[in-house]
Protein backbone atom coordinates (compact mmCIF):
# COMPACT_ATOMS: atom_id res chain seq x y z
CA UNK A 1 109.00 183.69 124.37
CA UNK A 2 108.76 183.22 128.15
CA UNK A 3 106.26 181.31 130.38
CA UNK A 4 103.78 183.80 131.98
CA UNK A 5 103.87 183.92 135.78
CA UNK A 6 101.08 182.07 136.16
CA UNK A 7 102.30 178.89 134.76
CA UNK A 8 105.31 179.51 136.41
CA UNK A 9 103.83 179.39 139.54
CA UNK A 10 102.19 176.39 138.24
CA UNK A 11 104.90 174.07 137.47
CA UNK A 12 107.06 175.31 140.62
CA UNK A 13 104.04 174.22 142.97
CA UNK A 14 103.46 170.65 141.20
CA UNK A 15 107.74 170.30 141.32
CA UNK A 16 107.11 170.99 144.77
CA UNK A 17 104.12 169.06 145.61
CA UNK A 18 105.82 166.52 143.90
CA UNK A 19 109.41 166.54 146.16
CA UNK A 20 107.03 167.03 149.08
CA UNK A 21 105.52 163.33 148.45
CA UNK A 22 109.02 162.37 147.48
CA UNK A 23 110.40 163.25 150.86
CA UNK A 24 107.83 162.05 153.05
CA UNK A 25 108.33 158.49 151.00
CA UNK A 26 111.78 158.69 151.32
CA UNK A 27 112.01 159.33 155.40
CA UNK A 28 109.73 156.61 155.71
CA UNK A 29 111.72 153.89 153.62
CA UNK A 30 114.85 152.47 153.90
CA UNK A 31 115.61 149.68 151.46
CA UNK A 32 118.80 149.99 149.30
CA UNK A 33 118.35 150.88 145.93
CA UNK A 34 118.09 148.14 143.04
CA UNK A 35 119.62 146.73 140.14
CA UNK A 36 120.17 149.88 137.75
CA UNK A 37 119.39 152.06 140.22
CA UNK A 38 122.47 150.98 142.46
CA UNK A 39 124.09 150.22 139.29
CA UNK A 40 124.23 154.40 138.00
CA UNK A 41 124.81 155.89 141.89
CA UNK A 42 128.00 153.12 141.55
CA UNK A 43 129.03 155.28 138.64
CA UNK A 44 128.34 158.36 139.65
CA UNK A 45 130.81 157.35 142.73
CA UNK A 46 133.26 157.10 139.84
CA UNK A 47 133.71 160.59 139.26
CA UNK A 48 134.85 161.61 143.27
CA UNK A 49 138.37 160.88 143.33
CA UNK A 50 139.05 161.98 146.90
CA UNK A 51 135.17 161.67 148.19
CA UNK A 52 135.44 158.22 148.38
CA UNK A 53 137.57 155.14 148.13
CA UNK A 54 140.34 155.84 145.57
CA UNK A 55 138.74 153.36 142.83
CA UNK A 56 137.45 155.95 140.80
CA UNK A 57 141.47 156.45 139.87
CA UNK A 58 141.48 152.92 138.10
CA UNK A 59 138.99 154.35 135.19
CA UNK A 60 139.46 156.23 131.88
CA UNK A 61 137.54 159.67 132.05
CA UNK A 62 134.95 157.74 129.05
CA UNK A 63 134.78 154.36 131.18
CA UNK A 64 134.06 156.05 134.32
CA UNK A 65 129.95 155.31 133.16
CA UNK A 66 130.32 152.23 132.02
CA UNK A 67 128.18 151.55 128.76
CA UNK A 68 125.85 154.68 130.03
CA UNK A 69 126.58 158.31 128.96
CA UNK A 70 127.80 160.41 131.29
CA UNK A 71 125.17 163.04 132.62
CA UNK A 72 123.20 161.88 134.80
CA UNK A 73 125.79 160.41 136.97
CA UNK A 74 127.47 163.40 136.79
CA UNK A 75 124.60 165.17 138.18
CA UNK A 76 124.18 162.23 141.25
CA UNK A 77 128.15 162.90 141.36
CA UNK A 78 127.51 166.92 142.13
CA UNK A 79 124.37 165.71 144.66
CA UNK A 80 127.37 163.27 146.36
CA UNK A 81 129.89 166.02 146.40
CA UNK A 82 127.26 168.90 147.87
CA UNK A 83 126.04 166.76 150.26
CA UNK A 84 127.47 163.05 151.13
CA UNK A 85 127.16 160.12 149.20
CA UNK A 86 123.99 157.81 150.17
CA UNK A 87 121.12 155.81 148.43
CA UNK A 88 118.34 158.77 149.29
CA UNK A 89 120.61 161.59 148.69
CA UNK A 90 121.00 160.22 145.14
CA UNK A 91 117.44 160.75 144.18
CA UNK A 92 117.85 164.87 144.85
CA UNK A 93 119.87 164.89 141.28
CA UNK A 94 116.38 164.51 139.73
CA UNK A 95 114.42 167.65 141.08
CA UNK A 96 116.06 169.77 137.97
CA UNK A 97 114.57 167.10 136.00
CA UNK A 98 111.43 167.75 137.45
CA UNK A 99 110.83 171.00 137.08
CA UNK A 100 112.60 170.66 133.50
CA UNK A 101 109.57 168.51 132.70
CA UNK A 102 106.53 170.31 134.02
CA UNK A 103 107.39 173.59 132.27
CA UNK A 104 108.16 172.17 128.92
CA UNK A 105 105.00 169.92 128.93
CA UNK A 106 103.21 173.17 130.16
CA UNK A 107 104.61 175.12 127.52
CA UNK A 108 103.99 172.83 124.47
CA UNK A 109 100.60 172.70 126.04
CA UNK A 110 100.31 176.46 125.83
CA UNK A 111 101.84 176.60 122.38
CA UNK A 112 99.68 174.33 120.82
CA UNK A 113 96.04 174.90 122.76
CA UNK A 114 96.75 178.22 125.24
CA UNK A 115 97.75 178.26 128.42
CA UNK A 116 94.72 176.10 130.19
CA UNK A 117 95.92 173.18 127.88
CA UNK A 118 99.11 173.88 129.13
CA UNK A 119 98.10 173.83 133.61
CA UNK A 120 96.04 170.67 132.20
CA UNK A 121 98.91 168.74 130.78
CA UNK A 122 101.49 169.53 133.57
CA UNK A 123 98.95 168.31 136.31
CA UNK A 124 98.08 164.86 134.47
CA UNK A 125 101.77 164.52 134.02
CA UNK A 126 102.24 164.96 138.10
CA UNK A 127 99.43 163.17 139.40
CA UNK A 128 101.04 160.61 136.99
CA UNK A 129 101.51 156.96 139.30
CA UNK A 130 104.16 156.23 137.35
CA UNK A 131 105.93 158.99 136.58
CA UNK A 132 105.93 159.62 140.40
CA UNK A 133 107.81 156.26 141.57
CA UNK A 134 110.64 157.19 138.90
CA UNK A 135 111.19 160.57 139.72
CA UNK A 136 112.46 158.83 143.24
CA UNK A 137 114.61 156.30 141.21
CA UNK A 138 118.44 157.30 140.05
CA UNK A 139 116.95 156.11 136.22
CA UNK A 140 118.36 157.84 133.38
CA UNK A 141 114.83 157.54 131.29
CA UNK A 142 113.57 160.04 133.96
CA UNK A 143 115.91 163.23 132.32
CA UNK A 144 115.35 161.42 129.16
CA UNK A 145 111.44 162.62 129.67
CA UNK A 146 112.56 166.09 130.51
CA UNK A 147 115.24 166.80 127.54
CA UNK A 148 112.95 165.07 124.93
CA UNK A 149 109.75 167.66 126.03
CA UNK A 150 112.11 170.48 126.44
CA UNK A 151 113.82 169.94 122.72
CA UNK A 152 109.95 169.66 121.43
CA UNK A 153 109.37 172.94 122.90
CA UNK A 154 112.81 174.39 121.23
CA UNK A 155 112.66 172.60 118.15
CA UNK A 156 109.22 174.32 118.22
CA UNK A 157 111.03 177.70 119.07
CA UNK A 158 113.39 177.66 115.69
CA UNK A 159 110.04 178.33 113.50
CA UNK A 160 111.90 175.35 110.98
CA UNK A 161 115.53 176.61 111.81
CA UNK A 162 114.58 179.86 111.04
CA UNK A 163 115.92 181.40 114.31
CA UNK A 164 119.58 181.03 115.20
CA UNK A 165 119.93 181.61 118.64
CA UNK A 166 116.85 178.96 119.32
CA UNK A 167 118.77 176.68 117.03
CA UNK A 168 122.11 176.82 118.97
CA UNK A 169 120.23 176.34 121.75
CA UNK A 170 118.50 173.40 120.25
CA UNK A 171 121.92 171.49 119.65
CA UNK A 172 122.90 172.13 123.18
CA UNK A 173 119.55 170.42 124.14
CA UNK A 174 120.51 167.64 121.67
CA UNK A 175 124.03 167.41 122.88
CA UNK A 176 122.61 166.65 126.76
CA UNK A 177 119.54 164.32 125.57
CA UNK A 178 122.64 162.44 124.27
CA UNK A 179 124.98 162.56 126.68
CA UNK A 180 121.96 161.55 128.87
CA UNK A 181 120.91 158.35 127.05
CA UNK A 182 121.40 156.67 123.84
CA UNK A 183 117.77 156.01 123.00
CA UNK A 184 117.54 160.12 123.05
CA UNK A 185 118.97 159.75 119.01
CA UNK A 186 115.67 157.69 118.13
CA UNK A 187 113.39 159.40 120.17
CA UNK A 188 113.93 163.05 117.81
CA UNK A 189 114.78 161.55 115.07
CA UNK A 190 111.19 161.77 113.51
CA UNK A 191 110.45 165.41 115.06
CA UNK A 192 114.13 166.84 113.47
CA UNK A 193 112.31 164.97 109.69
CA UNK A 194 108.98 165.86 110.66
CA UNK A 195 110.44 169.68 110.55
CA UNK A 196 113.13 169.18 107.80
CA UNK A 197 110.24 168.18 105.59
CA UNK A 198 107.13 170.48 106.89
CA UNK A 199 109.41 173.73 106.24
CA UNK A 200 111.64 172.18 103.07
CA UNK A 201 114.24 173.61 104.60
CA UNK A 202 116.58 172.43 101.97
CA UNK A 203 115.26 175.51 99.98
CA UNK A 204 116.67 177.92 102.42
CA UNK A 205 119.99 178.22 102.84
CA UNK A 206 120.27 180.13 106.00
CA UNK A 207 117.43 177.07 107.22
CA UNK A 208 120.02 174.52 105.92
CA UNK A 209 122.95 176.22 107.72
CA UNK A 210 121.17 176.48 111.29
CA UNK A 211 120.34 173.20 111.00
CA UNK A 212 123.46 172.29 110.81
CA UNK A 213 124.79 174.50 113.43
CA UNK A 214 122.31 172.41 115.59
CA UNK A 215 123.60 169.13 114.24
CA UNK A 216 127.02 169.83 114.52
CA UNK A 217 126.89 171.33 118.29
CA UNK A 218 125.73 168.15 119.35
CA UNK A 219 127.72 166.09 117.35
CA UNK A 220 130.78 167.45 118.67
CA UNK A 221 129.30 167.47 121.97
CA UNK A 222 128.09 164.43 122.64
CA UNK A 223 130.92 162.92 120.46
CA UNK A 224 133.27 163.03 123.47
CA UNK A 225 132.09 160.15 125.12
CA UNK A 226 130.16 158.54 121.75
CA UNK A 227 133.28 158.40 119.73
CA UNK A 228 135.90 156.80 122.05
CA UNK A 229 133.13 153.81 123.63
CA UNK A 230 131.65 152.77 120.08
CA UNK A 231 133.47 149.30 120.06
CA UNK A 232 132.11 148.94 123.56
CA UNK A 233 128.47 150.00 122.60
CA UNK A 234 128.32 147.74 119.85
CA UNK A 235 129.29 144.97 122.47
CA UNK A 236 126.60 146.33 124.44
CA UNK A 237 123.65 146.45 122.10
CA UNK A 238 124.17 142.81 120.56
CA UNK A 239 124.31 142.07 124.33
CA UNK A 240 120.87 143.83 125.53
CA UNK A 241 119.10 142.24 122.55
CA UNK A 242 120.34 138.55 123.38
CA UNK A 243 118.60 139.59 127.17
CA UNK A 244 115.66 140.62 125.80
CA UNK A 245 115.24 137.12 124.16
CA UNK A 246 116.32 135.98 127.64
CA UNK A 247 113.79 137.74 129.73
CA UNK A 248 110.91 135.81 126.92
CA UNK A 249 110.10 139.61 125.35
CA UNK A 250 108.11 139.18 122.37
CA UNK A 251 109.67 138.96 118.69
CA UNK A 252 110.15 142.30 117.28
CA UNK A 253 107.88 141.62 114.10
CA UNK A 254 104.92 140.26 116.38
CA UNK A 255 101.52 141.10 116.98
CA UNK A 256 102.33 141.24 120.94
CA UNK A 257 105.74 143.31 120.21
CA UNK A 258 103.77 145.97 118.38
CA UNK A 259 100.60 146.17 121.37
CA UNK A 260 103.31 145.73 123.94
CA UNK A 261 103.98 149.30 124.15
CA UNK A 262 100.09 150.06 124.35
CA UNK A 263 99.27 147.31 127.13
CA UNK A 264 102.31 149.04 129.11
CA UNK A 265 100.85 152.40 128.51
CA UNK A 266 97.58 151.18 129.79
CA UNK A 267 98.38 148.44 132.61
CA UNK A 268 101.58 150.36 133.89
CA UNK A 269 102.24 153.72 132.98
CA UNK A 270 98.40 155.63 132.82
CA UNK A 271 96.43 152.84 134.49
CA UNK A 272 92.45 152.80 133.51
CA UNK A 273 91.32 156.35 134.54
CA UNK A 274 94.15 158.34 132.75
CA UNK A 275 94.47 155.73 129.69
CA UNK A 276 90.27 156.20 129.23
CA UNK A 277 90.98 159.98 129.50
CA UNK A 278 93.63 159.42 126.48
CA UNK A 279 91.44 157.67 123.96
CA UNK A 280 88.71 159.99 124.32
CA UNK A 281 91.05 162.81 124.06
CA UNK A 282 92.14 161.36 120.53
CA UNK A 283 89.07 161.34 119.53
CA UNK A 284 87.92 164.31 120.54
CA UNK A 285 90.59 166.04 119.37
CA UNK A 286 91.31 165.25 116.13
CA UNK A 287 87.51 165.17 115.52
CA UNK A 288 87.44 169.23 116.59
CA UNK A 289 90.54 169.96 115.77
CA UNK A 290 91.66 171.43 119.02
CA UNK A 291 95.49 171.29 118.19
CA UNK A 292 97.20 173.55 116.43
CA UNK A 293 100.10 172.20 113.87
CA UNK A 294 99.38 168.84 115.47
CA UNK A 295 101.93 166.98 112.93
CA UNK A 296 104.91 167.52 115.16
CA UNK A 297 103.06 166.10 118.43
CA UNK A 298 101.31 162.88 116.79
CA UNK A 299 105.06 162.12 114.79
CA UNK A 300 107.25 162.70 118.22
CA UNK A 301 105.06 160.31 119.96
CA UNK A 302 104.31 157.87 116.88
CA UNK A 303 108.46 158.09 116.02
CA UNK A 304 108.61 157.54 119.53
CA UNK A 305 106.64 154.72 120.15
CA UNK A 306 108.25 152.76 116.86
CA UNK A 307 111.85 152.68 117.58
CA UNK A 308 110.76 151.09 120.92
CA UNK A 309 108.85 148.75 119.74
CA UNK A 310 111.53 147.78 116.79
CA UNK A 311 113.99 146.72 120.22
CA UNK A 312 114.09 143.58 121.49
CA UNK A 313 114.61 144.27 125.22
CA UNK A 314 111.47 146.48 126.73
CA UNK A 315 110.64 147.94 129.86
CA UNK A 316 108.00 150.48 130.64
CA UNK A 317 110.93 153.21 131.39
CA UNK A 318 111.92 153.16 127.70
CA UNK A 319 108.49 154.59 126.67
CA UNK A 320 108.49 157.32 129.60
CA UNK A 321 109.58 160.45 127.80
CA UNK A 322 106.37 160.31 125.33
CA UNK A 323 103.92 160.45 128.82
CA UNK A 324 104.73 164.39 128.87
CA UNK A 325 103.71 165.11 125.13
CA UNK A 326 100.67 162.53 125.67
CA UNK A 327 99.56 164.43 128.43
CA UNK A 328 99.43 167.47 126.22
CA UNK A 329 96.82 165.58 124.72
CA UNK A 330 94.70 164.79 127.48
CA UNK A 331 95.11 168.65 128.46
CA UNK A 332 93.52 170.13 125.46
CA UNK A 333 90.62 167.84 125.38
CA UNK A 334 89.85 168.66 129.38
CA UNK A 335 89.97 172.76 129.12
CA UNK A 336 88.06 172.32 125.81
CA UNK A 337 84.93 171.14 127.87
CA UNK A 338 82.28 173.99 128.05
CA UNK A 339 82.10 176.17 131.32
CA UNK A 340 79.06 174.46 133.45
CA UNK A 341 78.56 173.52 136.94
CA UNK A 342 78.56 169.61 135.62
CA UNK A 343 81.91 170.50 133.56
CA UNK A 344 83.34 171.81 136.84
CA UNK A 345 82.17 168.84 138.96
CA UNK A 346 83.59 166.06 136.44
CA UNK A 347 87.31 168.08 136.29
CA UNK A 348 87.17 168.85 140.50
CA UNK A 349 86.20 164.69 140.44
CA UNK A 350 88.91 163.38 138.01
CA UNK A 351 91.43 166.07 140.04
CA UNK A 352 90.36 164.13 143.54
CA UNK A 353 90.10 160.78 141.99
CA UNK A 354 93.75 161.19 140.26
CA UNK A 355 95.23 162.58 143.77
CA UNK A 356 93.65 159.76 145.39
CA UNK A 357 95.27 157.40 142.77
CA UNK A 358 98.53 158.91 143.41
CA UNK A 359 98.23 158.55 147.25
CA UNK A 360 97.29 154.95 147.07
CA UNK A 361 100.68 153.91 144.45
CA UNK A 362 102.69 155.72 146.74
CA UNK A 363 101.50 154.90 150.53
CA UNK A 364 98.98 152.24 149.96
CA UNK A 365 95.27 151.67 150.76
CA UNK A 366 94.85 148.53 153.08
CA UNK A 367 91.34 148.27 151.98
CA UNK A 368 91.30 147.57 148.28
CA UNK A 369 93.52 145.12 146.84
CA UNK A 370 96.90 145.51 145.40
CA UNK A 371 95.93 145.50 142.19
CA UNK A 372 92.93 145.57 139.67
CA UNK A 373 93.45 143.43 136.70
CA UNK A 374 91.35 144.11 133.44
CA UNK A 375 92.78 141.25 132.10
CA UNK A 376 95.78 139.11 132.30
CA UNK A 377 98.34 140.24 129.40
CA UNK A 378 101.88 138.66 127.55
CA UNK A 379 103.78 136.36 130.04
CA UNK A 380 108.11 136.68 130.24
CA UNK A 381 110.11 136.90 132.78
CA UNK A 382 107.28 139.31 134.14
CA UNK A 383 103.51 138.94 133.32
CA UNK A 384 102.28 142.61 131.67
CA UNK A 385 98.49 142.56 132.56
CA UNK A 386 95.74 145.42 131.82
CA UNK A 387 95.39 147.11 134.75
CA UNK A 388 92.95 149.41 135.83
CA UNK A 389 95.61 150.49 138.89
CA UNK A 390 98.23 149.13 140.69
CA UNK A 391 99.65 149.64 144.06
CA UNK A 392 102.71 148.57 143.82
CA UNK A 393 105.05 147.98 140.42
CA UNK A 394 106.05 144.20 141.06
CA UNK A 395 106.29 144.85 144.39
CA UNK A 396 109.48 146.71 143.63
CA UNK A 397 107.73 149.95 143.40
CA UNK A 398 105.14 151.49 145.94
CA UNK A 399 104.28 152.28 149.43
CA UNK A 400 107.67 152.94 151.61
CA UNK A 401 109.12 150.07 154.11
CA UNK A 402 111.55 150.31 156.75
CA UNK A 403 113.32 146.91 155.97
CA UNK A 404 116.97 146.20 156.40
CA UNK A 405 118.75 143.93 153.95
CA UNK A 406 122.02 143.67 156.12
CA UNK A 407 124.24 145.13 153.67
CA UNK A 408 126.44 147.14 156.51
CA UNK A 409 126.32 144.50 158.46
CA UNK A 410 127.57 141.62 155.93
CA UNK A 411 130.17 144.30 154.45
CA UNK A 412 131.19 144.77 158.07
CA UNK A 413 131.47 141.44 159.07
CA UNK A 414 133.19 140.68 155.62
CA UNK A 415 135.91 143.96 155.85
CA UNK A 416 136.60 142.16 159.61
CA UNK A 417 137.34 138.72 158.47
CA UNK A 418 139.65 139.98 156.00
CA UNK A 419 141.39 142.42 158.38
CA UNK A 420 142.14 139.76 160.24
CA UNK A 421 142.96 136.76 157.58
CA UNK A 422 144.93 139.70 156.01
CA UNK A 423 143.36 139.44 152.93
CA UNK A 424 142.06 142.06 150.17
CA UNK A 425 138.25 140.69 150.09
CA UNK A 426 136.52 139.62 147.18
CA UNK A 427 133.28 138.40 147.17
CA UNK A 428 130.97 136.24 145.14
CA UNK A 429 127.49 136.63 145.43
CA UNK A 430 125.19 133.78 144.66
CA UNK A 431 121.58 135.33 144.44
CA UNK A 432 120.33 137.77 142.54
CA UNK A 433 117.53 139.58 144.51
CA UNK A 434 115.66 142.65 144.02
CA UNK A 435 117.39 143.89 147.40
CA UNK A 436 120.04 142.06 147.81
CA UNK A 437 122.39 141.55 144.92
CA UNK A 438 126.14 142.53 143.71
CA UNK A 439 124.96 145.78 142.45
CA UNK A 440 123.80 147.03 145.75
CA UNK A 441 126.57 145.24 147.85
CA UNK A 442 129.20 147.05 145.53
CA UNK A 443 127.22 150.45 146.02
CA UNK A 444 127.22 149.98 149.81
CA UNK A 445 130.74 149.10 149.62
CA UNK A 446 132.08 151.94 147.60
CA UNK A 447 129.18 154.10 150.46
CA UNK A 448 131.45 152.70 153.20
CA UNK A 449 134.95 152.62 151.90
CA UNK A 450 135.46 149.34 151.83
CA UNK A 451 137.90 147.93 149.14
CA UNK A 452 135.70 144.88 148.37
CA UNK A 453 135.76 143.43 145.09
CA UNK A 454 131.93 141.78 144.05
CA UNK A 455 130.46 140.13 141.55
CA UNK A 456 127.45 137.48 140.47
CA UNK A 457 128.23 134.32 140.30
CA UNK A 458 126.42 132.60 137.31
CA UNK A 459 128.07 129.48 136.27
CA UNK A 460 128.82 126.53 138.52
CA UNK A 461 131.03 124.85 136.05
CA UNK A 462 134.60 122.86 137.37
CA UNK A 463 132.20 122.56 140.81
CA UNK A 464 134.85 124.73 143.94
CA UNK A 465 136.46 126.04 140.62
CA UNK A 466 133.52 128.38 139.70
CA UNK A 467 134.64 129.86 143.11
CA UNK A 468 138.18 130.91 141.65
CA UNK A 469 139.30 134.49 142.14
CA UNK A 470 136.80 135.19 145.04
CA UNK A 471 138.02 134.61 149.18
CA UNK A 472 134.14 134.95 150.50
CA UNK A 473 131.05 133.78 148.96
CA UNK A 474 127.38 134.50 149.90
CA UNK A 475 124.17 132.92 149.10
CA UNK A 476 120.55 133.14 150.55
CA UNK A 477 118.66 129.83 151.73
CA UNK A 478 115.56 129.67 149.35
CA UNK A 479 114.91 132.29 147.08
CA UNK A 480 117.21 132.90 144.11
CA UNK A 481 115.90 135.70 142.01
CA UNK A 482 115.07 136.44 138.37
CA UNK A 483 115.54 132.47 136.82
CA UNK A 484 117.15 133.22 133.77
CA UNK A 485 119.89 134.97 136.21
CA UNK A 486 120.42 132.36 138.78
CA UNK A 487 119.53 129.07 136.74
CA UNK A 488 122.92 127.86 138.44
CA UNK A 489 122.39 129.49 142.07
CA UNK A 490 120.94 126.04 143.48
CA UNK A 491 124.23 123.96 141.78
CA UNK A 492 126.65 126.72 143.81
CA UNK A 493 124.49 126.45 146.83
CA UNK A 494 124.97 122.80 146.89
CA UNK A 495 128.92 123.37 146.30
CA UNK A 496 128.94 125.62 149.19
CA UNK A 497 127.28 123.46 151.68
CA UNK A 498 128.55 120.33 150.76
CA UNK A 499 132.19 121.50 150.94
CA UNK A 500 132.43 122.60 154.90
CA UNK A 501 136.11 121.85 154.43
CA UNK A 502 136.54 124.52 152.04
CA UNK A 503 134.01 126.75 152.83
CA UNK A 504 133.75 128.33 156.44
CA UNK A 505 130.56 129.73 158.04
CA UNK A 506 131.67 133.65 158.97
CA UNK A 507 128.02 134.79 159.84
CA UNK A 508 124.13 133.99 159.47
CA UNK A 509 121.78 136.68 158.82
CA UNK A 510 117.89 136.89 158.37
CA UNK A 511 116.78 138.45 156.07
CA UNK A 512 113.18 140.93 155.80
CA UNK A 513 112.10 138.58 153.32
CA UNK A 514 112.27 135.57 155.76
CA UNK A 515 114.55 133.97 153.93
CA UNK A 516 117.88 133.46 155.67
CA UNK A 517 121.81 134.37 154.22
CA UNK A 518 124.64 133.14 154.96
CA UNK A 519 128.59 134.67 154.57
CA UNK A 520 131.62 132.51 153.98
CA UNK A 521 135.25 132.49 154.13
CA UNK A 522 136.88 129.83 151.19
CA UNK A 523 139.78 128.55 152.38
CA UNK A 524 142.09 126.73 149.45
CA UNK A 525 144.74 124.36 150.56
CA UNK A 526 148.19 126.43 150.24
C-alpha cells in the first residue's frame, strides 16, 4: 500500500510550509538554545571526533548520549558533519521528522476514514501551535511523535502479524522508536496487546512467529545501547522521579495527576479552538461511527495517555506523540460534515482562524494580550492554566528575538584569562537561567573549541570550599532561575562578593534581561 499522489503532495507542501515558517523564525532569532535543548546538540557534538574539540575521545561509544538513546543526536551529529556545528543548524535534523509525521498521520487518517480524513488530520497536526515551536527545538519527543504514528500505520500494515515483510519492517520501526527515546516502550505497548488480543494471534503459529521476528529485531537492535547503560538508567529514573517531586508535580494517584494530562492538552498543546474541535469530534464520532476498527486508535492514545500520567515528572512534550493520532480524530469528524455552502464557510473559517493562531504563537500579535486564560490551573514550579491560546510557552517559546546572552564573549574573555594565567579553565556557574546556564555555556564552548570545563554550582556548603575544583566562577546580579535549582545561588553570590581577596573581577557584562553578570578569576593562596 502506497500514499496516492495527492496526499503526497499534501504532506510535502505542509513539511514545507512548515520549514518555511521555521526558517523565517530562525533568521530572525538569535538566542542560544536551552536546557535540554543545548543539553542533546552537546551530545550530538560527542560523536565528531575530528569536527570539533577532541572531547568526544574521552567517551565510551554507549556514554557518548548520556542517559538519552542515541538517534537523535546522531541525526544532529550528521546535520553538524554536512554542514557546521551551530545552535540553528541543529534544528535541520528534524525536517525527516517532519515529513515522517504528516504522512503517517495522513495515512492512518486515510486507512481508517479515506483519504479526506487523512488531508484533515495532517493539516490540524501542522497548523498545530505547539507542535510548531518543537519542531524548531533539538527535543527528542519530536521523532518520538513521528516513529509512534508511523509504527501505528505499520503495525496497521501486518493485518495482526499476518504479513512478514510489514512485520520486519515493524521491528525496525520499534528498534528506532527505541533507540530514539525510552518512553517509546510504553507508548506501543497497549497497540502491540491491543493487536495480540484482537487477532488471538497465539492461535496462529506463523502470527506467533512474525511477531516475534518483530520483537526480536528490535530487541537486538535497540539492545546495543539498552543493555550496556541499564545500571545507569536505573540511576536515572529514581533520579527524574525525585525531580518531579521537586518541581511540586502532582502525586501520581491524584485527582490533578490524572486531569494533568487533559489541562495540558487543552491549555498548552491544542489551546481552545482545536481542543473544542476534539470533544465534539468524540462525540460525533463514536455516536456515527465514522471510524473504522477504531479499537487500535482509542487504546494507542488511552495506553498512551496512562503511562504518562502513572510518572511522576511531566511536561507537555511527554504527551506529544498522541497529538498526530488525535488529530486523526478531529479529521474524520470535519470531512464527515455534509457538502453546503455553510459547511464550506465554517472549514475555510476554522482553516483561517487556525493559520491565524499559528502566526500569532510564532511572530506575535501586539494587539491582543499574551495570553487568554480560561481559568487558572495546578500550581508547581510552573502554573498549568486553561488556556484558550497562548503566545508565548513561558516566555521560553514564541515570537523570535535578536538578543545576545554574551556567551562568545564570556567564553572569550574566560579562554584569554586562562591563556594568560596558564591555566586549563574550569568554570562554575552560579545561575541557572533559561538563557544563560552551564548547559548552553558548555554547548558554546564545545561550538568554539574551547577546552572549558562547566558545571552548576548548587551547594554553598564549607563557604570558598564549594568553589573547589573550578579557577573562574560566574554569577548574574538578581535573577537566579528555577528556585528549587538555585536555592543556594544567593549564599555563593554572597561568597563571591564578600571574598575580593580570593575572587578577582575579569569582566562585567549586561545582560538582555537587564540583569547584569559578572566573570571571575579565584585565586587560592599557593
Amino acid at each position: 500500500m502506497k500514499a496516492d499522489r495527492s496526499g503526497l503532495i499534501i504532506v510535502c507542501l505542509l513539511t514545507a510550509l512548515v520549514w518555511g515558517v521555521n526558517f523565517v523564525w530562525l533568521s530572525r532569532d538569535t538566542r542560544p538554545p536551552v536546557w535540554d535543548m543545548a543539553l542533546h546538540q552537546t551530545y550530538a557534538l560527542n560523536y565528531l571526533d575530528g569536527r570539533t574539540q577532541p572531547l568526544a575521545q574521552e567517551f565510551k561509544p554507549w556514554e557518548r548520549s548520556g542517559n538519552y538513546p542515541p538517534f537523535v543526536h546522531l541525526i544532529i551529529a550528521a546535520v553538524f558533519f554536512l554542514f557546521h556545528p551551530g545552535p540553528h543548524i541543529a534544528v535541520l535534523a528534524n525536517i525527516p521528522a517532519t515529513l515522517l509525521l504528516f504522512w503517517a498521520v495522513y495515512e492512518l487518517g486515510k486507512d481508517l476514514a479515506g483519504e479526506a480524513a487523512g488531508r484533515w488530520a495532517c493539516l490540524l497536526t501542522a497548523l498545530t501551535p505547539y507542535m510548531i515551536w518543537i519542531s524548531r527545538e533539538t527535543v527528542l519527543d519530536y521523532w518520538l511523535s513521528a516513529w509512534f504514528a508511523v509504527a501505528l500505520v505499520i503495525l496497521r500494515r501486518t493485518r495482526g502479524f499476518e504479513s512478514r515483510p510489514w512485520s520486519v519492517a515493524l521491528g525496525i520501526l520499534l528498534a528506532l522508536g527505541l533507540l530514539t527515546k525510552w518512553f517509546f516502550a510504553g507508548l506501543i505497548l497497549m497497540p502491540l496487546v491491543c493487536v495480540f488480543w484482537e487477532f488471538r494471534i497465539w492461535r496462529y503459529p506463523a502470527r506467533l512467529l512474525h511477531c516475534a521476528d518483530a520483537l526480536i529485531i528490535a530487541g537486538m537492535a535497540s539492545g546495543l545501547w539498552y543493555l550496556p547503560n541499564l545500571p545507569r538508567l536505573a540511576r536515572y529514573f529514581f533520579e527524574n522521579a525525585e525531580v518531579g517531586a521537586l518541581e511540586g508535580e502532582p502525586p501520581v494517584f491524584s485527582f490533578q495527576s490524572f486531569i494533568y494530562y487533559l489541562r495540558l492538552l487543552e491549555g498548552y498543546q491544542l489551546l481552545g479552538l482545536l481542543f473544542a474541535i476534539l470533544c465534539f469530534a468524540c462525540f460525533f464520532v463514536w455516536r456515527d461511527r465514522l471510524i473504522k476498527d477504531w479499537k487500535l486508535l482509542v487504546l494507542s492514545i488511552a495506553g498512551g495517555w496512562l503511562i504518562m500520567t502513572l510518572l511522576r515528572t511531566k511536561d507537555p512534550r511527554f504527551t506529544m506523540p498522541l497529538i498526530g493520532p488525535l488529530a486523526v480524530i478531529s479529521g474524520v469528524w470535519i470531512q464527515s460534515w455534509r457538502t453546503t455552502v455553510f459547511n464550506r464557510t465554517a472549514q475555510t473559517l476554522l482553516v483561517a482562524l487556525l493559520c491565524f493562531q499559528a502566526y500569532m504563537a510564532n511572530f506575535g500579535v501586539s494587539w491582543l494580550p499574551k495570553r487568554g486564560v480560561i481559568l487558572r490551573g495546578y500550581q508547581g514550579t510552573f502554573r498549568w492554566d486553561w488556556n484558550l491560546y497562548l503566545q508565548d510557552y513561558f516566555d521560553v517559546l514564541g515570537k523570535p528575538k535578536r538578543e545576545d546572552w554574551r556567551q562568545d564573549v564570556i567564553l572569550k574573555d574566560l579562554a584569554g584569562d586562562a591563556l594568560q594565567r596558564n591555566l586549563a579553565p574550569s568554570l562554575a556557574v552560579v545561575p541557572d537561567l533559561t538563557w544563560f546556564s552551564d548547559i548552553n555555556f558548555n554547548l558554546y564552548a564545545r561550538f568554539r573549541g574551547i577546552p572549558a570545563v562547566v558545571r552548576h554550582l548548587r551547594s554553598a556548603a564549607g563557604g570558598v570550599r564549594a568553589f573547589d575544583g573550578y579557577n573562574y566562577a560566574l554569577m548574574t546580579e538578581r535573577d537566579q532561575g528555577i528556585a528549587w535549582t538555585t536555592e543556594a545561588s544567593h549564599a555563593l553570590n554572597e561568597i563571591i562578593v564578600g571574598r575580593p581577596d580570593i575572587f578577582h573581577l575579569v569582566g562585567l557584562y549586561p545582560l538582555p534581561s537587564g540583569d547584569g553578570a559578572r566573570l571571575y578569576f579565584i585565586e587560592r593562596p599557593e
